[in-house]
PDB file of N, CA and C in Angstrom:
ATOM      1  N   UNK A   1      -1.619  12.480 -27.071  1.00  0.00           N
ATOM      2  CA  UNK A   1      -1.981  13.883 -27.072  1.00  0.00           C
ATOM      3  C   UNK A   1      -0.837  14.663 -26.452  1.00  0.00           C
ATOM      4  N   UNK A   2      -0.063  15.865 -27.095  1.00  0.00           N
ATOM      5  CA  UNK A   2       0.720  16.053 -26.684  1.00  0.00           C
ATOM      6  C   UNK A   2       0.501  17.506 -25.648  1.00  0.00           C
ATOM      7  N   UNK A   3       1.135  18.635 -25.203  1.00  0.00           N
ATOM      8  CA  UNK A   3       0.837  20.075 -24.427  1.00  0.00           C
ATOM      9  C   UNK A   3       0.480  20.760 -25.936  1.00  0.00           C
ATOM     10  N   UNK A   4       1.487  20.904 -27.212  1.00  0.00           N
ATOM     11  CA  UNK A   4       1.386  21.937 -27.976  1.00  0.00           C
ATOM     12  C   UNK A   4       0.401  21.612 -28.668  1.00  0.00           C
ATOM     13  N   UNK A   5      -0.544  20.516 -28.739  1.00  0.00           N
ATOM     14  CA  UNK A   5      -1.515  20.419 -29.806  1.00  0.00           C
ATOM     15  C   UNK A   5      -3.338  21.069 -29.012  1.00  0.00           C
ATOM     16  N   UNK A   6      -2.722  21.107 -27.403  1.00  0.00           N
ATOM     17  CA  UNK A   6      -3.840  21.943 -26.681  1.00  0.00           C
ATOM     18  C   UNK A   6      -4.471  23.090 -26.646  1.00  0.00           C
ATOM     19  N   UNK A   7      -5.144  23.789 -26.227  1.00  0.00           N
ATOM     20  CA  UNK A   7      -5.102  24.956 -26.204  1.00  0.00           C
ATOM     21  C   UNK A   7      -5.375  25.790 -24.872  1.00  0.00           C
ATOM     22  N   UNK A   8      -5.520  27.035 -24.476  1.00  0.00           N
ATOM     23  CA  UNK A   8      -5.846  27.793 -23.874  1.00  0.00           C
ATOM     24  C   UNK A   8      -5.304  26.954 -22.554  1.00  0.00           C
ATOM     25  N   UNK A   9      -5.752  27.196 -21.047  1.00  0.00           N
ATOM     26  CA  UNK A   9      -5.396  26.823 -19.921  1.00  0.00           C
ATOM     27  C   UNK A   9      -5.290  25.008 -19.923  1.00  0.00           C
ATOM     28  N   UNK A  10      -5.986  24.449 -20.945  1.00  0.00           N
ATOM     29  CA  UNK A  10      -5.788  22.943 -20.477  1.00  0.00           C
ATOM     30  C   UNK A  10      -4.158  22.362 -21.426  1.00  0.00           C
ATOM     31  N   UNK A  11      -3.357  23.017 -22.182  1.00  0.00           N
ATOM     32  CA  UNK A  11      -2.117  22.600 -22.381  1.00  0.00           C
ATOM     33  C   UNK A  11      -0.959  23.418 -20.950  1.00  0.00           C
ATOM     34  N   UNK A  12      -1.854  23.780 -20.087  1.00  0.00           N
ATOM     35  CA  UNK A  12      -1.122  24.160 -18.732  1.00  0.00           C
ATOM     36  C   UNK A  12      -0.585  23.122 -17.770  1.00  0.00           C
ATOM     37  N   UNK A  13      -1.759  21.913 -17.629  1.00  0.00           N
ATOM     38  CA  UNK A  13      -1.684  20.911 -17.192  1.00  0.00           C
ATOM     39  C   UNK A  13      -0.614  19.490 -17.597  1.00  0.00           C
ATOM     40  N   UNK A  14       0.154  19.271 -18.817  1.00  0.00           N
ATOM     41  CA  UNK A  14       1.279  18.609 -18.998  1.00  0.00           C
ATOM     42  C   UNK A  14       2.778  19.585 -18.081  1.00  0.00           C
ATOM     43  N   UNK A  15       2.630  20.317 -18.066  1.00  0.00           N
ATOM     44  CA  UNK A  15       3.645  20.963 -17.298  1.00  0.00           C
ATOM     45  C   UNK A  15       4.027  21.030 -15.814  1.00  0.00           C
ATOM     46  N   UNK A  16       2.703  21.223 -15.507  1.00  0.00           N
ATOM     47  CA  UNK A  16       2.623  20.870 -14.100  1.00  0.00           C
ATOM     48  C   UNK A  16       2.382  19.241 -13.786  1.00  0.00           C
ATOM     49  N   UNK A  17       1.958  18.653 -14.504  1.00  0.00           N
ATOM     50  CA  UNK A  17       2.178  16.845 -14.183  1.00  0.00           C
ATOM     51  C   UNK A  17       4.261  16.798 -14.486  1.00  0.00           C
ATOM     52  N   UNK A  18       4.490  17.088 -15.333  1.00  0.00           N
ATOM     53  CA  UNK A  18       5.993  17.409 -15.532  1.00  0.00           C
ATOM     54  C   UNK A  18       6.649  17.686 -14.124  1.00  0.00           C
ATOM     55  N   UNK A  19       6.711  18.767 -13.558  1.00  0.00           N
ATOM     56  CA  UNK A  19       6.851  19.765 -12.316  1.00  0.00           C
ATOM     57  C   UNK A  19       6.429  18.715 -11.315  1.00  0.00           C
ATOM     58  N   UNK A  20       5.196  18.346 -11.149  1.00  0.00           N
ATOM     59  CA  UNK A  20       5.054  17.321  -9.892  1.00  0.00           C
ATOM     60  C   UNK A  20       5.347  15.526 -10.075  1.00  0.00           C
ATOM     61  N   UNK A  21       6.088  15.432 -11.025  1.00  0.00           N
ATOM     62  CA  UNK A  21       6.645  14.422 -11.273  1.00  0.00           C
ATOM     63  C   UNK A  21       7.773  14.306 -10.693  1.00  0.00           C
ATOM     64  N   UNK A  22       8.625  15.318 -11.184  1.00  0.00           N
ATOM     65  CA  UNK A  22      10.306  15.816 -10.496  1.00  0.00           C
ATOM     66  C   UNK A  22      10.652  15.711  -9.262  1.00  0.00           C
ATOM     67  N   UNK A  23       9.392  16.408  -9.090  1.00  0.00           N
ATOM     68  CA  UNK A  23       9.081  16.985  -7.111  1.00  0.00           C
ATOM     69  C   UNK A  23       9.272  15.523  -6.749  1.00  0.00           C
ATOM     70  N   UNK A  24       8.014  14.750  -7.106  1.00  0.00           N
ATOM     71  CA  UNK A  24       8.498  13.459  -6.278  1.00  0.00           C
ATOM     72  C   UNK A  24       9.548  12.708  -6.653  1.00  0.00           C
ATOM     73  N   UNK A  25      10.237  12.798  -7.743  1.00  0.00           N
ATOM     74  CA  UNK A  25      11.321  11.611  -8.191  1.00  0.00           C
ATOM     75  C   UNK A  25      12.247  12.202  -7.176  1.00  0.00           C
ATOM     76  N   UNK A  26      12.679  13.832  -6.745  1.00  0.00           N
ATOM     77  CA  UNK A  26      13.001  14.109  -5.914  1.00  0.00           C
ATOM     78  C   UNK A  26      13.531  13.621  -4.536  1.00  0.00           C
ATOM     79  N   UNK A  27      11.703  13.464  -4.041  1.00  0.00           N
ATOM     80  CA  UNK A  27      11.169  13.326  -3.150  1.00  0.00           C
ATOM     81  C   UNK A  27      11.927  11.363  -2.556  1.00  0.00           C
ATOM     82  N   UNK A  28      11.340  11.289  -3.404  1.00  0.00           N
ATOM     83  CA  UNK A  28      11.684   9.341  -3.545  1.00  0.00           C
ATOM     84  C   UNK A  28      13.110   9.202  -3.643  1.00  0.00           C
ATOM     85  N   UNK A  29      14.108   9.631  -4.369  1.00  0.00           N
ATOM     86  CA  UNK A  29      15.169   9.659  -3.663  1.00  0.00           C
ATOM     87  C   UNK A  29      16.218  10.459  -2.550  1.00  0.00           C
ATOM     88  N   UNK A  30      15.515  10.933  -2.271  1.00  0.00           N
ATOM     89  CA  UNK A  30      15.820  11.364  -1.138  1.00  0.00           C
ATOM     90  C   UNK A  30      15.809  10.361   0.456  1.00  0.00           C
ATOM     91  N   UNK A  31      14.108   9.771  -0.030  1.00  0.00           N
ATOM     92  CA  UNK A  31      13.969   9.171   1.125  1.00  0.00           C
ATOM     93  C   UNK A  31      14.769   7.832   0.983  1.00  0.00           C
ATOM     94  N   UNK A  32      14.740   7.156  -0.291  1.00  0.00           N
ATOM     95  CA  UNK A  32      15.631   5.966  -0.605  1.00  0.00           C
ATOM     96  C   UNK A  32      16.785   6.196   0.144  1.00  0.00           C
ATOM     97  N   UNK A  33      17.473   7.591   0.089  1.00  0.00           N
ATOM     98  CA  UNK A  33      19.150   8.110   0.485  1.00  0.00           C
ATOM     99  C   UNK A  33      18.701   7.626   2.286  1.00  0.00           C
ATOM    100  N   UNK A  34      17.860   8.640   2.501  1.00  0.00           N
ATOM    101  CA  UNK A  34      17.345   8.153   4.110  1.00  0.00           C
ATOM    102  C   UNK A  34      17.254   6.961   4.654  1.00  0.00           C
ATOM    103  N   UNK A  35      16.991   6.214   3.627  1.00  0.00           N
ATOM    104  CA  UNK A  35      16.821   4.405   4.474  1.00  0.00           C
ATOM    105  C   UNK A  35      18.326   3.758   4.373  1.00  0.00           C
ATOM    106  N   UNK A  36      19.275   4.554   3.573  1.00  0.00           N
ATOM    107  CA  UNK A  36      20.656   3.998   3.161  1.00  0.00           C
ATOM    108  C   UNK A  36      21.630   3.580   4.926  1.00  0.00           C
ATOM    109  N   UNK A  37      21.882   3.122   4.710  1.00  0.00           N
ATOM    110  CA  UNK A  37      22.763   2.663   6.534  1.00  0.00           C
ATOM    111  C   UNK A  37      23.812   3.618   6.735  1.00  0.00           C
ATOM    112  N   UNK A  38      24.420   3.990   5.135  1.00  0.00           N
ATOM    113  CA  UNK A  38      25.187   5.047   5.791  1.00  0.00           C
ATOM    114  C   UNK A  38      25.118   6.706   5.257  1.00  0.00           C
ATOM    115  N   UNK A  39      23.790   6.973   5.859  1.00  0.00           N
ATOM    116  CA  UNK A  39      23.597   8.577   5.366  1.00  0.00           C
ATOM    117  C   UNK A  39      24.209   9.531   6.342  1.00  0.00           C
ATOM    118  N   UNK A  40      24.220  10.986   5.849  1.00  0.00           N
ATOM    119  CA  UNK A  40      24.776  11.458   6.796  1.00  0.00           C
ATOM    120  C   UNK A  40      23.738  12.545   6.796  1.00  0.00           C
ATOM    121  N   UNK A  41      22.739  12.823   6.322  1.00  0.00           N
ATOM    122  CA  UNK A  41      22.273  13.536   6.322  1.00  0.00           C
ATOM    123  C   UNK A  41      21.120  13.799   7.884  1.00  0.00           C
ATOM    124  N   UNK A  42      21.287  13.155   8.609  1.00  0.00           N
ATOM    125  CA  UNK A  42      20.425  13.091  10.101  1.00  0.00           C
ATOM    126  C   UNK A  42      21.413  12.471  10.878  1.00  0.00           C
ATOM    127  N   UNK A  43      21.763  12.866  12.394  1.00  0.00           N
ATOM    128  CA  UNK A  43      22.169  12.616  13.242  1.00  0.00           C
ATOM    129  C   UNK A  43      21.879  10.643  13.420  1.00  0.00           C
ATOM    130  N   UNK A  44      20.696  11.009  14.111  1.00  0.00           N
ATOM    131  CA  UNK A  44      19.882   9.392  13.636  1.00  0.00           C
ATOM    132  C   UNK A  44      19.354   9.040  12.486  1.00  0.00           C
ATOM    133  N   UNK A  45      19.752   7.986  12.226  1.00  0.00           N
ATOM    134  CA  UNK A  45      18.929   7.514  11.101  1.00  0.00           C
ATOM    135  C   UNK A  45      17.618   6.803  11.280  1.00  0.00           C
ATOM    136  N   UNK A  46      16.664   7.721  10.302  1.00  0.00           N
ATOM    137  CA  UNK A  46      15.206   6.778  10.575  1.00  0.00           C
ATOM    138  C   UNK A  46      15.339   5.513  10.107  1.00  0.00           C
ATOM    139  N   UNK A  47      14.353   4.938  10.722  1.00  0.00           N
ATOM    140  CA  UNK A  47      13.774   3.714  10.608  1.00  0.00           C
ATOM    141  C   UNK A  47      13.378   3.467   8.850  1.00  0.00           C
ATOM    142  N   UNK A  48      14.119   2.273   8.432  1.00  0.00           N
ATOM    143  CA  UNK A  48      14.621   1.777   6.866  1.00  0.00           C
ATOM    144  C   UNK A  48      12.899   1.576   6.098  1.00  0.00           C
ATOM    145  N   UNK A  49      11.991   1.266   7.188  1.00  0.00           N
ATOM    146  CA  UNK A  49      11.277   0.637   6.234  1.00  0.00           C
ATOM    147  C   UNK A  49      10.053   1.791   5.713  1.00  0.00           C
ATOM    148  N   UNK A  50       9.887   2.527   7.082  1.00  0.00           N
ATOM    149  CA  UNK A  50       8.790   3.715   6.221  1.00  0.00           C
ATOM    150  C   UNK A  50       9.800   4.937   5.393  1.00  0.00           C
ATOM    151  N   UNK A  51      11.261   4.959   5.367  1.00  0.00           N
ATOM    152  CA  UNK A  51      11.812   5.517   4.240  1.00  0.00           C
ATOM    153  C   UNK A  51      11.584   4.693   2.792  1.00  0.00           C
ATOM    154  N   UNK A  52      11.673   3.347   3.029  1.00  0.00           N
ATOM    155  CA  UNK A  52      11.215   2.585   2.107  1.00  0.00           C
ATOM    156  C   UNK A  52       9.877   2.487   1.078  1.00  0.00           C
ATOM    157  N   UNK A  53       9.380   2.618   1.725  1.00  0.00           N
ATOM    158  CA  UNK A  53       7.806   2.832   1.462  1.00  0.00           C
ATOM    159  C   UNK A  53       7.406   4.102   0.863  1.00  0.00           C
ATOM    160  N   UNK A  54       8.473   5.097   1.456  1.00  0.00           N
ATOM    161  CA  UNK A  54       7.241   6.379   1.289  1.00  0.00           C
ATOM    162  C   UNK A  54       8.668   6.881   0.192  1.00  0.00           C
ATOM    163  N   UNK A  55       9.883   6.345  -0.463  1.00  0.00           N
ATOM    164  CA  UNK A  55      10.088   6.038  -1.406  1.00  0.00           C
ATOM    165  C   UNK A  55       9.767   5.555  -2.265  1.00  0.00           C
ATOM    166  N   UNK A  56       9.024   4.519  -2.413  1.00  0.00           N
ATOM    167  CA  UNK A  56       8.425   3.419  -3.385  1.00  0.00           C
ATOM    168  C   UNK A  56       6.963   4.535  -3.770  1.00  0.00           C
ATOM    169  N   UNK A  57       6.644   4.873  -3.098  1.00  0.00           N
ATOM    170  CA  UNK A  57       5.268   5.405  -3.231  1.00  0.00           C
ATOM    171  C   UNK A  57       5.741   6.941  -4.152  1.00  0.00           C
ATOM    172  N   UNK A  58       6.456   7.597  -3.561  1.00  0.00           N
ATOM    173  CA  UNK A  58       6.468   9.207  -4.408  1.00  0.00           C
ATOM    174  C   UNK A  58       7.747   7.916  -5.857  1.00  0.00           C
ATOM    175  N   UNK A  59       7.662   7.434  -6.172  1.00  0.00           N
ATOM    176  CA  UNK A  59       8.890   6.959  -7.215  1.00  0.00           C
ATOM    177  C   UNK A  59       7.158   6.307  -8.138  1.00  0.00           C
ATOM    178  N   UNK A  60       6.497   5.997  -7.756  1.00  0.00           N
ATOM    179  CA  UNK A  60       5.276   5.747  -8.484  1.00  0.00           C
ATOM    180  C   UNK A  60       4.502   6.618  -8.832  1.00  0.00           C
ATOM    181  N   UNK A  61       4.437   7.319  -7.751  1.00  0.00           N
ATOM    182  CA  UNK A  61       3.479   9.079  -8.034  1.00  0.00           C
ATOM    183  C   UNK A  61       4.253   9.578  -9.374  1.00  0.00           C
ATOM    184  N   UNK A  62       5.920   9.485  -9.260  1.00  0.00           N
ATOM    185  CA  UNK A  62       6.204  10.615  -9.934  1.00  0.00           C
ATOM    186  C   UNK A  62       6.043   9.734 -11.385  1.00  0.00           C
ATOM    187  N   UNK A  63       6.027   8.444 -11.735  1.00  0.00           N
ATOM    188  CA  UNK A  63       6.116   7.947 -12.709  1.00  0.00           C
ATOM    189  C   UNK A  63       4.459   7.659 -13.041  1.00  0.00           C
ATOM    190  N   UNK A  64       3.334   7.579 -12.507  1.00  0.00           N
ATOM    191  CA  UNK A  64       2.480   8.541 -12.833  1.00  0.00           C
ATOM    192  C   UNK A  64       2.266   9.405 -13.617  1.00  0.00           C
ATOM    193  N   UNK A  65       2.406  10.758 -12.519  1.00  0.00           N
ATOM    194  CA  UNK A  65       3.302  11.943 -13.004  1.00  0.00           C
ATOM    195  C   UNK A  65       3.809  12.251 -14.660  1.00  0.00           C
ATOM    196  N   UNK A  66       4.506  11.434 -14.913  1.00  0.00           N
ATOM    197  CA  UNK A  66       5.354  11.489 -16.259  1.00  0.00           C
ATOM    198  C   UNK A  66       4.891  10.682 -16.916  1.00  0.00           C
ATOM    199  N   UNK A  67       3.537   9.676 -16.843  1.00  0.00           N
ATOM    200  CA  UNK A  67       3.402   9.066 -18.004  1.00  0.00           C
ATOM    201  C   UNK A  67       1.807   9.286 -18.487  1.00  0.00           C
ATOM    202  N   UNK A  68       1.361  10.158 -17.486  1.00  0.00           N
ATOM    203  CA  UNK A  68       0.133  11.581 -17.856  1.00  0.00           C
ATOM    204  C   UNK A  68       0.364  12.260 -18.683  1.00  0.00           C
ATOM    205  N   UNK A  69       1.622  12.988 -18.551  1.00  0.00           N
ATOM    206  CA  UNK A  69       1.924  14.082 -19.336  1.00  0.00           C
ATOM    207  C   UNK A  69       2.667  13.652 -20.798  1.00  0.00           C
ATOM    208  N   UNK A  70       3.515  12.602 -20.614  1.00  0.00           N
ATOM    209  CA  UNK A  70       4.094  12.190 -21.910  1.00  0.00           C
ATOM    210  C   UNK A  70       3.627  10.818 -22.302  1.00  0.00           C
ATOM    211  N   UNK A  71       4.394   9.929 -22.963  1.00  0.00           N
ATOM    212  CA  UNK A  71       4.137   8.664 -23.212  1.00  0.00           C
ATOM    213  C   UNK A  71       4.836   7.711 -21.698  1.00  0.00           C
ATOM    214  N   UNK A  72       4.219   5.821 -21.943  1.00  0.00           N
ATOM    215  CA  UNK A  72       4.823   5.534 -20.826  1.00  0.00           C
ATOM    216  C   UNK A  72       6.189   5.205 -20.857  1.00  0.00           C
ATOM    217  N   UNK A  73       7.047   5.083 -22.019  1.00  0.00           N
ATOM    218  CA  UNK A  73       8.011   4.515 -21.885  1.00  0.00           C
ATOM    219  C   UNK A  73       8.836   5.985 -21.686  1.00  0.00           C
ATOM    220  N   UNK A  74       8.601   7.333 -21.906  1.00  0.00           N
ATOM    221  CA  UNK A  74       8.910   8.527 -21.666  1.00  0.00           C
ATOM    222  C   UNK A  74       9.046   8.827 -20.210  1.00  0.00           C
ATOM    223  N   UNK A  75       8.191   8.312 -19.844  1.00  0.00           N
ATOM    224  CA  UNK A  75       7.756   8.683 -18.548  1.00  0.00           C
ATOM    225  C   UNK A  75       8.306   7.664 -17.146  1.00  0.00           C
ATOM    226  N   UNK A  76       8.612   6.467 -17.985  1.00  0.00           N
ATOM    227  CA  UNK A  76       9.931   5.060 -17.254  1.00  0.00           C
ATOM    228  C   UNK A  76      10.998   5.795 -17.169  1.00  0.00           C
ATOM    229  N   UNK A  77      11.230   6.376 -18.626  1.00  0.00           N
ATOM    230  CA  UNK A  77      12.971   6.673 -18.577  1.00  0.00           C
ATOM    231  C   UNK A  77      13.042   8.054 -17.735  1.00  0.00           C
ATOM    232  N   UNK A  78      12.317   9.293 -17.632  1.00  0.00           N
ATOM    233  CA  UNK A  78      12.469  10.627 -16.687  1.00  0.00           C
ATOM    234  C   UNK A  78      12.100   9.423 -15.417  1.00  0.00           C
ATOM    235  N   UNK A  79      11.731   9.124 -14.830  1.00  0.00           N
ATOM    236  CA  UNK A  79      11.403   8.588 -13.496  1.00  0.00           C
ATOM    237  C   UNK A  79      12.826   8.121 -13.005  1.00  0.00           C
ATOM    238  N   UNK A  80      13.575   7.131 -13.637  1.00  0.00           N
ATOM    239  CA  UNK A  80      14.656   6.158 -13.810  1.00  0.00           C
ATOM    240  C   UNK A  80      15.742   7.185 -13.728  1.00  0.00           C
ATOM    241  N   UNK A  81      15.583   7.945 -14.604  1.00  0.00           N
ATOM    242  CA  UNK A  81      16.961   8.773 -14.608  1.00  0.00           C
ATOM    243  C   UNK A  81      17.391   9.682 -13.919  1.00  0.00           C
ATOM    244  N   UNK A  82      15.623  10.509 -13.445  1.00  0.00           N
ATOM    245  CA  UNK A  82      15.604  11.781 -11.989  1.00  0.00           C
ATOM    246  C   UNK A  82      16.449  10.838 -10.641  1.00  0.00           C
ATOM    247  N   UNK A  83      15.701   9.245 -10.945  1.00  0.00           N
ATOM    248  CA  UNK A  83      16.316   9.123  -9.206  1.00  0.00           C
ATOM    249  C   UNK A  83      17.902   8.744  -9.605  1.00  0.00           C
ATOM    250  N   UNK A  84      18.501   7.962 -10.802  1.00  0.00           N
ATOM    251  CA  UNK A  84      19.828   7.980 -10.751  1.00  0.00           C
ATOM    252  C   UNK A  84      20.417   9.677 -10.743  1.00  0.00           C
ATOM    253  N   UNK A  85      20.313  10.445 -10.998  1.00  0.00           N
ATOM    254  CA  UNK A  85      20.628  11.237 -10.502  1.00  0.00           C
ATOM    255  C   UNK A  85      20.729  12.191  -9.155  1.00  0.00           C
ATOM    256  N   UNK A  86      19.475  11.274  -8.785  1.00  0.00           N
ATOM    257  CA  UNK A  86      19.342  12.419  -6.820  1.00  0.00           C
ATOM    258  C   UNK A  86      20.074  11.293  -6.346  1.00  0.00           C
ATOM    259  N   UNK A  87      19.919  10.173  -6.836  1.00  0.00           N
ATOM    260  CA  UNK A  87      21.107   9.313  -5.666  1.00  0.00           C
ATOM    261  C   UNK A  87      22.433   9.126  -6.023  1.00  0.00           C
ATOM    262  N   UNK A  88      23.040  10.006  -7.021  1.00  0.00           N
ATOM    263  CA  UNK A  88      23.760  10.689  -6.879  1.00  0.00           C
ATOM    264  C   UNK A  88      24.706  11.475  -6.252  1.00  0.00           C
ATOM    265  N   UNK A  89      23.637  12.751  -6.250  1.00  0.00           N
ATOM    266  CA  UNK A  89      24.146  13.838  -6.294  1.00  0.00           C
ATOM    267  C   UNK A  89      23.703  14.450  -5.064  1.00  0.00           C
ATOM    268  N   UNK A  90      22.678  13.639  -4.356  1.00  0.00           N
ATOM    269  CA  UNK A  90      22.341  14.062  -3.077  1.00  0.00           C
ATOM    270  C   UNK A  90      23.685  13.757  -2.206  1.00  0.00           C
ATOM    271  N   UNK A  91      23.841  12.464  -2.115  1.00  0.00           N
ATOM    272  CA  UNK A  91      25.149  11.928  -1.133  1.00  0.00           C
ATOM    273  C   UNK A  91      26.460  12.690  -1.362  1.00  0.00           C
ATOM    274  N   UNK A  92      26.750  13.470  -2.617  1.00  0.00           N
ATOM    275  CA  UNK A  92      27.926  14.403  -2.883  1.00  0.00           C
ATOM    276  C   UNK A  92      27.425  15.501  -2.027  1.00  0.00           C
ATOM    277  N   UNK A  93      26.152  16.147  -2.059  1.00  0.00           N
ATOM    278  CA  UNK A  93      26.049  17.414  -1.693  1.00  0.00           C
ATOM    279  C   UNK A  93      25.792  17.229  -0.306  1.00  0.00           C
ATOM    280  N   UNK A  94      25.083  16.027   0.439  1.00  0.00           N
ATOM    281  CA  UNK A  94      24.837  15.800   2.077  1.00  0.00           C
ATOM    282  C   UNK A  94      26.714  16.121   2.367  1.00  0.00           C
ATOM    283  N   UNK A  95      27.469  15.300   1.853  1.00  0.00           N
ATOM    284  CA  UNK A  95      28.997  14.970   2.258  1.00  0.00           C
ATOM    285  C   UNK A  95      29.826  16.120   2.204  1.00  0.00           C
ATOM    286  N   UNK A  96      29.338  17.363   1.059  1.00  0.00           N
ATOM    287  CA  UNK A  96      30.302  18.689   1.335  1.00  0.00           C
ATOM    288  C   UNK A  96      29.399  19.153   2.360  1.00  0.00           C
ATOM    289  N   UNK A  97      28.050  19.337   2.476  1.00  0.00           N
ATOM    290  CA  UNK A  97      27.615  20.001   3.551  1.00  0.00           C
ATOM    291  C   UNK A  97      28.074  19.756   5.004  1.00  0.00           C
ATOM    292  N   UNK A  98      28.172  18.450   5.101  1.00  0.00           N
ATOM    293  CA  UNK A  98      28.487  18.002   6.632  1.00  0.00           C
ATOM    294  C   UNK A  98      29.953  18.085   6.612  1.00  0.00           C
ATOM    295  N   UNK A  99      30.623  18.052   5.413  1.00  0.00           N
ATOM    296  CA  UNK A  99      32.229  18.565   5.467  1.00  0.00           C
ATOM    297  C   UNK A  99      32.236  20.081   6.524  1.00  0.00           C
ATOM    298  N   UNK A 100      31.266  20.730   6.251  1.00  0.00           N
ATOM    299  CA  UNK A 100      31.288  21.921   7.132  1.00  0.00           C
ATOM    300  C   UNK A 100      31.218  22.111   8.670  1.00  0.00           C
ATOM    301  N   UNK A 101      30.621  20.747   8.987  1.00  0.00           N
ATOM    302  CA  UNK A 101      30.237  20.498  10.242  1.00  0.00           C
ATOM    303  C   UNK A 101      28.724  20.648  10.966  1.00  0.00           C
ATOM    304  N   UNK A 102      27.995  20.919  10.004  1.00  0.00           N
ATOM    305  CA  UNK A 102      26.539  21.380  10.052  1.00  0.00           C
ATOM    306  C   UNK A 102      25.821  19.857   9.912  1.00  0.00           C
ATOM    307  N   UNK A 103      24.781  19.344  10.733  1.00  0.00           N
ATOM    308  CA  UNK A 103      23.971  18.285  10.340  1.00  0.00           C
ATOM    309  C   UNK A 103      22.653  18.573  10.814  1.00  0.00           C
ATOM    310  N   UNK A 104      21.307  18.158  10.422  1.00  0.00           N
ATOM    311  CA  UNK A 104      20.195  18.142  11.215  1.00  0.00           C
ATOM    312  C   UNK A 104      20.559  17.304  12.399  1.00  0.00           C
TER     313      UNK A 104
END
């Protein structure tokens, strides 16, 4: 079942499963970046294993998330590809930021 074959307020709902999919693929790598040994994004680095976890967990939400709204193998590959990209592009953007001298 796809959003455009819906109608009225319930083809609203693939969009926002879309939207809170992101949020957490986001979310999940971010915290993955957090459990990394060498982040720079915190003075201290937390503790590896509840970054671990509460990675693993929003990286399932969001693939969830994406396989509500689309198909599942649709919804493998946006999951897969949001976090190769935040783990990425987070560690470029933590590394010019703290180039500035600014850290939490």
């Amino acid at each position: 079942m796809s959003g455009a074959s819906l109608s009225g307020l319930a083809g609203f709902y693939p969009a926002c499963l879309v939207l809170a999919g992101f949020c957490l693929a986001v979310a999940a790598g971010a915290a993955f970046y957090l459990a990394s040994g060498q982040q720079q994004w915190c003075r201290v680095r937390p503790p590896a294993r509840p970054c671990l976890g509460a990675g693993a967990l929003f990286s399932l939400l969001s693939l969830v998330g994406f396989v509500a709204a689309t198909d599942w193998l649709v919804g493998v590959f946006m999951t897969v590809a949001l976090l190769m990209l935040v783990l990425s592009l987070l560690p470029l953007a933590v590394a010019l930021h703290a180039r500035k001298g600014v850290r939490l």
